[in-house]
Protein backbone atom coordinates (compact mmCIF):
# COMPACT_ATOMS: atom_id res chain seq x y z
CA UNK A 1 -36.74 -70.10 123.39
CA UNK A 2 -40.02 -68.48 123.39
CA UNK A 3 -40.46 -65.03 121.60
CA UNK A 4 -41.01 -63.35 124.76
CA UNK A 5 -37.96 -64.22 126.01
CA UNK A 6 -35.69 -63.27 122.82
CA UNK A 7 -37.88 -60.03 122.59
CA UNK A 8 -37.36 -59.00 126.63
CA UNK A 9 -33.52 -59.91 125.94
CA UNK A 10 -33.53 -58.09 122.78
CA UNK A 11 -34.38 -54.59 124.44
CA UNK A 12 -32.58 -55.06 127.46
CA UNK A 13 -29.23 -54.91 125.12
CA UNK A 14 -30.93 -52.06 123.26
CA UNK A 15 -31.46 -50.48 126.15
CA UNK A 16 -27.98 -51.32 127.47
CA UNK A 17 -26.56 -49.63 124.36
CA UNK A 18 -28.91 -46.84 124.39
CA UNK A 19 -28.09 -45.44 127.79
CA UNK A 20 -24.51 -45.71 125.99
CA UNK A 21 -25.53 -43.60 123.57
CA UNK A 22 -27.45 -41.23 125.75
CA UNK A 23 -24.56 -40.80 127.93
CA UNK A 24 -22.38 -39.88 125.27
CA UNK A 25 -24.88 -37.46 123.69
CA UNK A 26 -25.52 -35.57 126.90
CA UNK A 27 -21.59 -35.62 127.73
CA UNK A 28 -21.29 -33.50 124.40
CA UNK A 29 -23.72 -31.67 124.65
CA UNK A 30 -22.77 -30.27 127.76
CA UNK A 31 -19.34 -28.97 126.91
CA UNK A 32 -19.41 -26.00 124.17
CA UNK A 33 -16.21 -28.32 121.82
CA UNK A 34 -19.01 -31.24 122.09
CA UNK A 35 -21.53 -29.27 120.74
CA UNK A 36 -19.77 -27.52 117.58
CA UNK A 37 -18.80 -31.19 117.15
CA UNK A 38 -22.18 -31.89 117.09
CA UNK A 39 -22.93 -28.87 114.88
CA UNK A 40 -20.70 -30.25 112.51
CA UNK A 41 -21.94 -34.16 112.37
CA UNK A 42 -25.24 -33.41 112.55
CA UNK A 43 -25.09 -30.17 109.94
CA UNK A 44 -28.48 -30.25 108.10
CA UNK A 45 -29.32 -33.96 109.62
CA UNK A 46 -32.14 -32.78 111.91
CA UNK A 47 -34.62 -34.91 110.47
CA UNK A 48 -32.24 -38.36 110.58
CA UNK A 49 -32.01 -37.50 114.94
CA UNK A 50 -35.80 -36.97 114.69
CA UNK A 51 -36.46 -40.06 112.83
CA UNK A 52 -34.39 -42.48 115.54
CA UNK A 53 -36.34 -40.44 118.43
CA UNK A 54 -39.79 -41.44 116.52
CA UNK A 55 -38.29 -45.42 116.44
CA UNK A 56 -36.99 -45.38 119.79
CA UNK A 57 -40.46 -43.82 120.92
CA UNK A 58 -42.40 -46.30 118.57
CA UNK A 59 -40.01 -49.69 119.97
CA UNK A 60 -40.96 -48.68 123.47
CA UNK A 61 -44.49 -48.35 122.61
CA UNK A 62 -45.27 -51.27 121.25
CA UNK A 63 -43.21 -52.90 123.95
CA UNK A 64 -45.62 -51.91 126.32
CA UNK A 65 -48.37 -52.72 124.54
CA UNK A 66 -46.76 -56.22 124.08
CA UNK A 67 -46.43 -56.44 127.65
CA UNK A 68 -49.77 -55.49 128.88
CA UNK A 69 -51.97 -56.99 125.64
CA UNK A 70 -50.02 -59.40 124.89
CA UNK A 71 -48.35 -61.00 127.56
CA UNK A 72 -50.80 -59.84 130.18
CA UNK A 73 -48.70 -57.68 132.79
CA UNK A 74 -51.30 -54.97 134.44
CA UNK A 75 -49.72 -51.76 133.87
CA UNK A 76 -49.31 -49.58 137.77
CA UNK A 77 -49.90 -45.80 137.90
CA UNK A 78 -46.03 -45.13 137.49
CA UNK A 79 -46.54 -47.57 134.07
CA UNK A 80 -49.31 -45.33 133.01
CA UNK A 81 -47.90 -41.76 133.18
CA UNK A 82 -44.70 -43.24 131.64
CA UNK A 83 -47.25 -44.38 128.51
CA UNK A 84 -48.98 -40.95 128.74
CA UNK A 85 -45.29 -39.62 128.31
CA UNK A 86 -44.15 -41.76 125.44
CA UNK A 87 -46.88 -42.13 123.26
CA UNK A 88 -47.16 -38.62 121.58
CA UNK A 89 -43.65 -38.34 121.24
CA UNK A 90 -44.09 -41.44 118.79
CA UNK A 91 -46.17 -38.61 116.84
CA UNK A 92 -44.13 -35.44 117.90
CA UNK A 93 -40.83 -36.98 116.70
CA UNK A 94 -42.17 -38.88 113.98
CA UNK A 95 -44.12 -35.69 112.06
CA UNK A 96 -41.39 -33.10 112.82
CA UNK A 97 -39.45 -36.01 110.90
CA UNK A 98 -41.73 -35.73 107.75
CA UNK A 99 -41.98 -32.41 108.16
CA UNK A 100 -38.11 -31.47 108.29
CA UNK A 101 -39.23 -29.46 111.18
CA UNK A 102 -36.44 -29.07 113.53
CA UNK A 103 -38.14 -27.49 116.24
CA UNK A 104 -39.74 -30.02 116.95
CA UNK A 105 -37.62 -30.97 120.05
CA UNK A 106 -39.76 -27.91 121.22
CA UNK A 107 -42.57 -29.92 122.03
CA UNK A 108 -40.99 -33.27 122.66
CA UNK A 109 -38.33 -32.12 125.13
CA UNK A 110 -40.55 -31.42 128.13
CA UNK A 111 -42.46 -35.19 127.31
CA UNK A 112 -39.09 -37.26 127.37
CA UNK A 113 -37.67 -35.09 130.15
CA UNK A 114 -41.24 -35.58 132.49
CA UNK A 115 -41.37 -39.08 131.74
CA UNK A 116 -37.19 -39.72 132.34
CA UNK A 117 -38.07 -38.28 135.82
CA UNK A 118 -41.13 -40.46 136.15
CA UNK A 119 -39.10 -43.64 135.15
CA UNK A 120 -36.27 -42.86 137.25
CA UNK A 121 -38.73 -42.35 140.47
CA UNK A 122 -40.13 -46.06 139.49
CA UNK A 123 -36.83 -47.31 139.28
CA UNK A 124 -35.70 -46.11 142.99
CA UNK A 125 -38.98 -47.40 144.45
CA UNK A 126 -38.25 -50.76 143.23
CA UNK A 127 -35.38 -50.54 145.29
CA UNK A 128 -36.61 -48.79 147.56
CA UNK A 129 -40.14 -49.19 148.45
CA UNK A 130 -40.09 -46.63 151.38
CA UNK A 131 -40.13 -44.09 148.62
CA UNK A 132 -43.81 -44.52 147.56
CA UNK A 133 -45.27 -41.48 147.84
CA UNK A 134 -48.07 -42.09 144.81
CA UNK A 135 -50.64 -44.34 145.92
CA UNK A 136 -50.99 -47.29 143.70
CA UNK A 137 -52.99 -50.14 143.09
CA UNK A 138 -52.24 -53.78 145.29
CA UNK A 139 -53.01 -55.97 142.18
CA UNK A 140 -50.52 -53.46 140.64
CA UNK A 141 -48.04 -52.58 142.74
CA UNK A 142 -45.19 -49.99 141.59
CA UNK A 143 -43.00 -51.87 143.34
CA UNK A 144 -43.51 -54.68 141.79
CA UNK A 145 -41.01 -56.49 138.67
CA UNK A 146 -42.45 -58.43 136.07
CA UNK A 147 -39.01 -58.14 134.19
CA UNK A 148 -35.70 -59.07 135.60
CA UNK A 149 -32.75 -59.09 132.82
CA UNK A 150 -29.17 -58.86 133.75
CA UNK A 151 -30.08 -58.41 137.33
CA UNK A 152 -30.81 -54.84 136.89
CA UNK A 153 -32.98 -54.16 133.84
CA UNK A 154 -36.65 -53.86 134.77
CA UNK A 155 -39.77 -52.48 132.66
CA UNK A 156 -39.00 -48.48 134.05
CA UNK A 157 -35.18 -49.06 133.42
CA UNK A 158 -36.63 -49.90 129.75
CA UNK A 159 -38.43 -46.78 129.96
CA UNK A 160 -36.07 -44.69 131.72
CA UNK A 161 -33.41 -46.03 129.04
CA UNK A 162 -36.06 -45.32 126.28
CA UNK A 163 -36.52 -42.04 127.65
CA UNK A 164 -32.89 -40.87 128.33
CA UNK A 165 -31.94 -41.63 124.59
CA UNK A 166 -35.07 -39.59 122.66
CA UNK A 167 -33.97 -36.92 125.20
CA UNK A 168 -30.40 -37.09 124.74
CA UNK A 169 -32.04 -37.18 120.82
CA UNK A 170 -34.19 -34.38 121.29
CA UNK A 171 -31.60 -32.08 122.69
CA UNK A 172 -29.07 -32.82 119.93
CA UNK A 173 -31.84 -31.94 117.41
CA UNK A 174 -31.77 -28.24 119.50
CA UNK A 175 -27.85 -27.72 119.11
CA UNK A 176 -27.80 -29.00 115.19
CA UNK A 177 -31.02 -26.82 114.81
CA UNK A 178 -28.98 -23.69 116.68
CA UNK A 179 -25.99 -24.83 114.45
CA UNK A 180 -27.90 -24.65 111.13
CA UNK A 181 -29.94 -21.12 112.59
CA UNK A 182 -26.45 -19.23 113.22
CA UNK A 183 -25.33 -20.79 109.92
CA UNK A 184 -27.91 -18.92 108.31
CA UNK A 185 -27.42 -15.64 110.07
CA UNK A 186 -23.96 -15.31 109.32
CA UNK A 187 -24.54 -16.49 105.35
CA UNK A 188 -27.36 -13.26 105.40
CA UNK A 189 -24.42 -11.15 106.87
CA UNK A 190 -22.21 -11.77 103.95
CA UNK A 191 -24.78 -11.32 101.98
């Protein structure tokens, strides 16, 4: 089995058990019991949730990279502003991680959440093409699949799955960092 193979396989079940775990973090962090759980995991571990966002980012960045330099798939316009997207948050994440600063979500919120939509668009106009509304290239089409795993998983559902998780990430780094803030407040108050 060639390396491209195992490495394509290889992120589709990351990305399989990432939209897990994105799931599951949105789910709690919708309902106000999931997030004081989440308060209470995640108590003073802002930097560990900013950390995986920097890895996921980093993983899906030199995947692409690997796919366009290495293996030799032309990126489309869709492919692009999904890379213009990810690669600061490999940055964003990664020095609010050495930084301990929680408020970093700040910043990389609005990149994840602009490039989720992005990658979720691509993913529809594979499946339906009707949908193109951006014009792109014909040697690049944004219709077009280089990558079919499981029958589903295609480069945006790598990115959308990329994506969902340093969201999902991102906003659980908010509601530890609101956690840890309120914390505070009330430890002045006895004070």
């Amino acid at each position: 089995m060639s390396f491209y193979v195992v490495m394509i396989r290889t992120v589709s079940i990351l990305a399989i058990v990432g939209m897990i775990g994105a799931v599951a973090l949105f789910a709690l962090n919708a309902s106000a019991g999931g997030r004081a759980r989440l308060r209470e995991r995640f108590a003073g571990g802002s930097v560990d949730l900013l950390r995986q966002a920097a890895l996921v980012a980093l993983v899906a960045m030199l995947g692409s990279l690997y796919l366009s330099n290495g293996v030799g798939f032309t990126p489309c316009v869709l492919c692009w502003y999904q890379r213009i997207a990810m690669y600061p948050l490999v940055v964003i994440a990664g020095v609010g991680a050495l930084t301990r600063d929680a408020n970093a979500w700040r910043y990389g919120l609005p990149l994840s959440v602009t490039g989720l939509l992005i990658a979720l668009y691509h993913v529809a106009l594979q499946y339906q093409p009707a949908l193109d509304v951006v014009s792109c290239d014909a040697s690049a089409p944004c219709t077009g699949r280089h990558v079919l795993v499981f029958g589903f998983i295609s480069i945006p559902v790598l990115s959308g799955a990329a994506f969902a998780l340093i969201t999902a990430l991102l906003l659980t780094v908010r509601t530890a960092a609101r956690g840890e803030a309120s914390d505070a407040i009330e430890a002045s108050v006895e004070d």
